[in-house]
C-alpha atoms as a PDB file:
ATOM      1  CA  UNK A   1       0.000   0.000   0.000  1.00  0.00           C
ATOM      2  CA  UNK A   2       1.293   3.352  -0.674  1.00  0.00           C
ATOM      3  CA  UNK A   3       1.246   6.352   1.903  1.00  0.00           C
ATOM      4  CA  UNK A   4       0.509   9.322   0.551  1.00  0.00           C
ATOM      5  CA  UNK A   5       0.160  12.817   2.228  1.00  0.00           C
ATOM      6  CA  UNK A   6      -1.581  14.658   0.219  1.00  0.00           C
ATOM      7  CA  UNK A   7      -2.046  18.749   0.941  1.00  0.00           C
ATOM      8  CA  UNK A   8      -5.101  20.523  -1.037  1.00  0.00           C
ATOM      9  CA  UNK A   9      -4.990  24.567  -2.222  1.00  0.00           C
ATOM     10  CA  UNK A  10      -6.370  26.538  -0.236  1.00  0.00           C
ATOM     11  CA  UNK A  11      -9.477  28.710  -1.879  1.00  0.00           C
ATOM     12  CA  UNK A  12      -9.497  31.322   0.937  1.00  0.00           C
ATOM     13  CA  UNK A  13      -5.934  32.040   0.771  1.00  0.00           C
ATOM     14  CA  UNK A  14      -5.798  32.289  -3.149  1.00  0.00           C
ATOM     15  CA  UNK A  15      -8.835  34.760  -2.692  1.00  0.00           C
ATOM     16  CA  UNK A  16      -6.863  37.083  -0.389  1.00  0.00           C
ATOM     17  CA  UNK A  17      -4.067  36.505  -3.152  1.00  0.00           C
ATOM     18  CA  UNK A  18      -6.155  37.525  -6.022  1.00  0.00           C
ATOM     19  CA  UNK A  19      -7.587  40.369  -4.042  1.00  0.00           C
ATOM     20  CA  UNK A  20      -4.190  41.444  -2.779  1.00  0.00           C
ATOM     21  CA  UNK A  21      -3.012  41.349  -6.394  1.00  0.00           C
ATOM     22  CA  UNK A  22      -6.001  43.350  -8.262  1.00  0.00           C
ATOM     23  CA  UNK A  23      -5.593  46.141  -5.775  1.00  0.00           C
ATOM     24  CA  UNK A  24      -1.760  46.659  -7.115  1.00  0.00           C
ATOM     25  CA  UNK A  25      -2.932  45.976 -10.725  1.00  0.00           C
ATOM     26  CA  UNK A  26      -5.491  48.741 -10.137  1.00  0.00           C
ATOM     27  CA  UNK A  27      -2.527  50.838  -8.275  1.00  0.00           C
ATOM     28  CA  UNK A  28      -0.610  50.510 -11.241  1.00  0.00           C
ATOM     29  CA  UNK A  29      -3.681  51.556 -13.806  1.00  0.00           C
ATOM     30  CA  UNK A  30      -3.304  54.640 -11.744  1.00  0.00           C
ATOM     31  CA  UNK A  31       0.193  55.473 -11.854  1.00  0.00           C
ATOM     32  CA  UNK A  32       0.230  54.793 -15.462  1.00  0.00           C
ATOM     33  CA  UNK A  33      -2.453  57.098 -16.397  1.00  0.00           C
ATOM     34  CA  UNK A  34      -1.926  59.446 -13.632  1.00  0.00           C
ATOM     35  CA  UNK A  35      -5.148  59.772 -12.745  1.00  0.00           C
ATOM     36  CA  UNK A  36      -4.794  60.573  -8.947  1.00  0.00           C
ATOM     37  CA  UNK A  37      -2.159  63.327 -10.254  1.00  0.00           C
ATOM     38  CA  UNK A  38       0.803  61.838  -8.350  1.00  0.00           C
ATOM     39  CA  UNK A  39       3.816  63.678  -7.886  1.00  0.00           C
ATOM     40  CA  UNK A  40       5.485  64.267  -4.873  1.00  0.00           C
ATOM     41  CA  UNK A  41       9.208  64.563  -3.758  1.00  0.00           C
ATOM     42  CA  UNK A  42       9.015  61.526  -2.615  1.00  0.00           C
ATOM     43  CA  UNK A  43       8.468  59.842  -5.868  1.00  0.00           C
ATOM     44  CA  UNK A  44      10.613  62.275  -8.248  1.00  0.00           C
ATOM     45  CA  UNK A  45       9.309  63.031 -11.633  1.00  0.00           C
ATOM     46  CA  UNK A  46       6.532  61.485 -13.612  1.00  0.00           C
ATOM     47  CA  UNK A  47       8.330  59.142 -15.653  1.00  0.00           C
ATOM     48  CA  UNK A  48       9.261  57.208 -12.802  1.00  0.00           C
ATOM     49  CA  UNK A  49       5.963  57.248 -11.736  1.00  0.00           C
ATOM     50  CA  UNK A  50       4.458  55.592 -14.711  1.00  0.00           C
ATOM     51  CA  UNK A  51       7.963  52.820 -15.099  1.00  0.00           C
ATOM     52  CA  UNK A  52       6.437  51.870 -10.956  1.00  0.00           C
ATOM     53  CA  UNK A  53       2.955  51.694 -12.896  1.00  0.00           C
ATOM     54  CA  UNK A  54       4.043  49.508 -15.367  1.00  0.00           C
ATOM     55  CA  UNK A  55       6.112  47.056 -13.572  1.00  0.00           C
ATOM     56  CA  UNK A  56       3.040  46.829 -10.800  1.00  0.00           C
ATOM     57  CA  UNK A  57       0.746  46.048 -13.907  1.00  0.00           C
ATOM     58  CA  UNK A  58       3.070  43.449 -15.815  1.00  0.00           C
ATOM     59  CA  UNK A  59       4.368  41.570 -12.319  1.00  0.00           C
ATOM     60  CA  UNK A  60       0.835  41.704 -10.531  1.00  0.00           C
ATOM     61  CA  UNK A  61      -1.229  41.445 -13.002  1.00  0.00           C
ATOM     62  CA  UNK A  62       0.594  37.701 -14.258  1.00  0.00           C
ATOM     63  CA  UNK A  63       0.474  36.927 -10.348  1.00  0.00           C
ATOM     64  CA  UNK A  64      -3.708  37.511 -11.199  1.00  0.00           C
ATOM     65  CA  UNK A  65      -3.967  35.295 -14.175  1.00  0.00           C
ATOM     66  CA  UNK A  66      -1.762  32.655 -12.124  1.00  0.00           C
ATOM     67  CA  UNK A  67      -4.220  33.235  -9.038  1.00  0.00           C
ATOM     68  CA  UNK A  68      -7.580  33.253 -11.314  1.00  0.00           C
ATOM     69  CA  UNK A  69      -6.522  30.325 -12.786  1.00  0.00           C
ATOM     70  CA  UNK A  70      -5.356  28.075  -9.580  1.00  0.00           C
ATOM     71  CA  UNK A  71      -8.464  28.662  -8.141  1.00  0.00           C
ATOM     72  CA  UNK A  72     -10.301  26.500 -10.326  1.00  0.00           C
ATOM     73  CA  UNK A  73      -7.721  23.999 -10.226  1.00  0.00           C
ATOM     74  CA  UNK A  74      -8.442  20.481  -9.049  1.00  0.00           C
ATOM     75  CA  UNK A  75      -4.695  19.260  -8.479  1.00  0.00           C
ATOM     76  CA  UNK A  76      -3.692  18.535  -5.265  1.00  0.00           C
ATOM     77  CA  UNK A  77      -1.118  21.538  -3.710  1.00  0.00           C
ATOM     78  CA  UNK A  78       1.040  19.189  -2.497  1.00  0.00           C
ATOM     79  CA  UNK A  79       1.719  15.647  -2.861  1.00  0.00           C
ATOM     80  CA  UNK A  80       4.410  13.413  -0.786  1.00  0.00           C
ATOM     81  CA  UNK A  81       4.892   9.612  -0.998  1.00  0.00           C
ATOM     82  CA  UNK A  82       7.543   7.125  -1.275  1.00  0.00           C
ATOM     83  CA  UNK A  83       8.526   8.574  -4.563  1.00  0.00           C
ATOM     84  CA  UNK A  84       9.397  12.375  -3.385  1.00  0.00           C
ATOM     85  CA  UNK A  85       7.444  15.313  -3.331  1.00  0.00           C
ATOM     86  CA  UNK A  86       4.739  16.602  -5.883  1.00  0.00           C
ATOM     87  CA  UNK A  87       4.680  20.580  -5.568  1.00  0.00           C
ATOM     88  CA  UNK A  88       1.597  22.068  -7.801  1.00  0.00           C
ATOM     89  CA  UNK A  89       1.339  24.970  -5.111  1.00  0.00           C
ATOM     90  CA  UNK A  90       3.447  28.107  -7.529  1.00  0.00           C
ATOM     91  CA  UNK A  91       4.141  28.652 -10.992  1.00  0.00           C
ATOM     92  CA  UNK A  92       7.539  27.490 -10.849  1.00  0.00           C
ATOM     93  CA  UNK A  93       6.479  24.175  -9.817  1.00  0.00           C
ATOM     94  CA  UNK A  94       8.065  21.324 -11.124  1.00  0.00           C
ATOM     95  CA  UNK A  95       6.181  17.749 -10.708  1.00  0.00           C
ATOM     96  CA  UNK A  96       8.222  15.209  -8.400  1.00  0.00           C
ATOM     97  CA  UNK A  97      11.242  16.117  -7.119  1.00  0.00           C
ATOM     98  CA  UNK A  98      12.511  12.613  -5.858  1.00  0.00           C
ATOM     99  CA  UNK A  99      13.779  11.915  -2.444  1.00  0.00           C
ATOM    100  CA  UNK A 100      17.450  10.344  -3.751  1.00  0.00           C
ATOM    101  CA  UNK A 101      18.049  14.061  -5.326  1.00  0.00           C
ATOM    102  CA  UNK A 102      16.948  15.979  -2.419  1.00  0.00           C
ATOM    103  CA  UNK A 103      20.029  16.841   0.002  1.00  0.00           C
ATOM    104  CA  UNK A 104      18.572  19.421   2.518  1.00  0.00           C
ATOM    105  CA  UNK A 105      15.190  21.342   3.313  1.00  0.00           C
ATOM    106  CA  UNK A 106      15.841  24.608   4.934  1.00  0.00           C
ATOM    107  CA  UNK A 107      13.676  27.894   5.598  1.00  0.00           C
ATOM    108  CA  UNK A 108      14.790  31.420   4.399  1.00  0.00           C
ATOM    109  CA  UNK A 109      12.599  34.439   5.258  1.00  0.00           C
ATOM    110  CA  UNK A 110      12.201  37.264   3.030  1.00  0.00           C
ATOM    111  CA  UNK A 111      10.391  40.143   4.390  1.00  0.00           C
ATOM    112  CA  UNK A 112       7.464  38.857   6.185  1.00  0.00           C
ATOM    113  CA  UNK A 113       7.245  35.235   3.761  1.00  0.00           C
ATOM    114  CA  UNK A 114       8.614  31.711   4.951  1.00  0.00           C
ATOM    115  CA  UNK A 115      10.146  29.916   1.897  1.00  0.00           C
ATOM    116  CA  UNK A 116      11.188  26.540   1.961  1.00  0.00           C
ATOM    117  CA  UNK A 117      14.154  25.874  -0.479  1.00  0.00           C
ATOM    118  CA  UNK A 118      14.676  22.212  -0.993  1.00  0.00           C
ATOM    119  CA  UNK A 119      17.903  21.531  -2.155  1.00  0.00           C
ATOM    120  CA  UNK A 120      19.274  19.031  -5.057  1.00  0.00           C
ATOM    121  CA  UNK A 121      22.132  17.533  -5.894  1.00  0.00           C
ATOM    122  CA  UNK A 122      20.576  17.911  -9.628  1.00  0.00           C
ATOM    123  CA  UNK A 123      19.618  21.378  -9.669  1.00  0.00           C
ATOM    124  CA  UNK A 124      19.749  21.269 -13.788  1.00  0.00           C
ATOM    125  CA  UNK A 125      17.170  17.890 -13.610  1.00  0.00           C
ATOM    126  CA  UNK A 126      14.972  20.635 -12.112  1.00  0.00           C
ATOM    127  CA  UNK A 127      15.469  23.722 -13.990  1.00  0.00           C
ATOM    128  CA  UNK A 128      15.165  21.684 -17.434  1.00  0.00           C
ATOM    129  CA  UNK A 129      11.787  20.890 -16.012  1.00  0.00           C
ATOM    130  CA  UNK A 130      10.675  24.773 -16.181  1.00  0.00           C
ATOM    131  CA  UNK A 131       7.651  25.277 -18.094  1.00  0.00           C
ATOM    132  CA  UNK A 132       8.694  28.229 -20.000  1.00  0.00           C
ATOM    133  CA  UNK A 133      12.107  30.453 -20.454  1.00  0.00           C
ATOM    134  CA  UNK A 134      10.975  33.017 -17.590  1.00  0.00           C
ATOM    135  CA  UNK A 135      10.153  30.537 -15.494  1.00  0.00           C
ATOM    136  CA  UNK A 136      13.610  28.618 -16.286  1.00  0.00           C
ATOM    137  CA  UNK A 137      15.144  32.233 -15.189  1.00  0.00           C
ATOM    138  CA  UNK A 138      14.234  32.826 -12.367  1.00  0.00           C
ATOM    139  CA  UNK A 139      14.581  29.221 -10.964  1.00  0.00           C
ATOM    140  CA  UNK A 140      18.830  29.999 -12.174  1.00  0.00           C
ATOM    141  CA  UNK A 141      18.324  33.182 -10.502  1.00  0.00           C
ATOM    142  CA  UNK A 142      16.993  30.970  -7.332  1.00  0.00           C
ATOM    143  CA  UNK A 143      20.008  28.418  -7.704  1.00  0.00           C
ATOM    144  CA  UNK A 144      22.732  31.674  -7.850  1.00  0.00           C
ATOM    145  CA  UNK A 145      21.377  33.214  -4.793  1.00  0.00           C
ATOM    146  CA  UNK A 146      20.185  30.078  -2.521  1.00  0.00           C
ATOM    147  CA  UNK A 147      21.554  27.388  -3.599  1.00  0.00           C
ATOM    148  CA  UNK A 148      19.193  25.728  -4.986  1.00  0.00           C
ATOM    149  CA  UNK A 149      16.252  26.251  -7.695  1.00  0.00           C
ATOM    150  CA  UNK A 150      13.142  24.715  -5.798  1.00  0.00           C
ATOM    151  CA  UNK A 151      10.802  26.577  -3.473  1.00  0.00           C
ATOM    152  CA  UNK A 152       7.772  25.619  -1.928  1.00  0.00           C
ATOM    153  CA  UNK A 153       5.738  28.406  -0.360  1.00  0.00           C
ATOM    154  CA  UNK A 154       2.583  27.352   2.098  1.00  0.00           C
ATOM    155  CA  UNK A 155       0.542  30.873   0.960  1.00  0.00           C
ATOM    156  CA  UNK A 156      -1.743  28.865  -1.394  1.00  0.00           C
ATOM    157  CA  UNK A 157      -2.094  25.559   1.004  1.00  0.00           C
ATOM    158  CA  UNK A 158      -4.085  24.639   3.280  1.00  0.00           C
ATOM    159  CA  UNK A 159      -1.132  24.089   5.824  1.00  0.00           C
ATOM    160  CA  UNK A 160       0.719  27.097   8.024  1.00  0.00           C
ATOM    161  CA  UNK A 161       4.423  27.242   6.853  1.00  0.00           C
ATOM    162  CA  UNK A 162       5.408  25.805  10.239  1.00  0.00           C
ATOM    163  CA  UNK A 163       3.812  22.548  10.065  1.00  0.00           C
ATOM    164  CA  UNK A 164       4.908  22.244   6.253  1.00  0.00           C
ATOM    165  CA  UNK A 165       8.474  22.635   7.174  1.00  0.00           C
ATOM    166  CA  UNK A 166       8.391  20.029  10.356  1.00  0.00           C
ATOM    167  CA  UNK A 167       6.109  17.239   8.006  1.00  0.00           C
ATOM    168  CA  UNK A 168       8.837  17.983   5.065  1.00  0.00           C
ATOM    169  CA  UNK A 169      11.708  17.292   7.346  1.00  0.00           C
ATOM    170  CA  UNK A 170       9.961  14.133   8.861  1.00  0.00           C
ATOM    171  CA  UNK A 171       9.962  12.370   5.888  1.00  0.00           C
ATOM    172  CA  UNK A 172      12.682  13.846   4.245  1.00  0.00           C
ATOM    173  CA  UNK A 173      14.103  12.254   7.792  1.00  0.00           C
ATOM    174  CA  UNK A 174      13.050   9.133   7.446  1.00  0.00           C
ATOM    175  CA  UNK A 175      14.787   8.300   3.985  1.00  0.00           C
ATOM    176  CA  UNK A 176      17.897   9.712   4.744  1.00  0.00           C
ATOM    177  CA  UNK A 177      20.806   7.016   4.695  1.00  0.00           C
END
């Protein structure tokens, strides 16, 4: 019989997402077009105002398409058995990452978030798995500055980052040699 632990998305905390990430798409509507009539010292001429705009519409605006879309999907988050570990929980997820390639789980924190970084002795196995050539970027961005290209993040599960982290390690613990 095979033991799997499986983890679902959770709705309520993609719905705080998605509303988190209209209000900067709609922030960024507004600094493009100017329609508040920003300008300040604080934020320096006009131009830079609009280059803010545009970078909050392009970044947050994918993170709502991402978020729309995940909502209505029927995939489990989060998926561990004898095999390794299934992550469907971001957009740089990358199917199974198998338990003879994993060589660590550790937490960073950035700002307020809890990431888990599981590291690989086959980080390239991982990145060649990358759905698309941004994707595939920023996971070699993730290897240069962590160490390692895979994440797992517990803001769309239905689990607090805590008790990810201590059931990762507990069976990342128990097949160990």
């Amino acid at each position: 019989m095979v033991n799997t632990i499986e983890i679902e998305l959770s709705k309520t905390k993609l719905l705080f997402l998605l509303l988190g990430s209209t209000v900067f798409v709609a922030l960024g509507i507004l600094f493009v077009l100017n329609l508040a009539g920003i300008q300040s010292d604080l934020f320096g001429n006009l131009e830079f105002i609009r280059i803010v705009g545009v970078v909050s519409l392009v970044f947050f605006g994918l993170c709502l398409v991402y978020i729309a879309i995940k909502l209505f999907d029927s995939k489990v988050g989060l998926s561990i058995n004898e095999n390794g570990i299934i992550d469907n929980s971001n957009a740089a997820s990358v199917g199974l990452i198998d338990w003879e390639d994993i060589t660590d789980i550790r937490t960073i924190q950035i700002a307020s978030n809890k990431i888990l970084l599981v590291e690989t002795s086959k980080p390239e196995k991982y990145i060649e798995r990358a759905r698309n050539g941004l994707i595939s970027r920023a996971m070699k961005a993730n290897c240069k500055m962590y160490g390692t290209p895979i994440s797992i993040i517990s803001n769309s599960l239905k689990i607090t980052h805590d008790d990810l982290e201590k059931l990762l390690l507990e069976e990342f613990g128990k097949r160990v040699k």
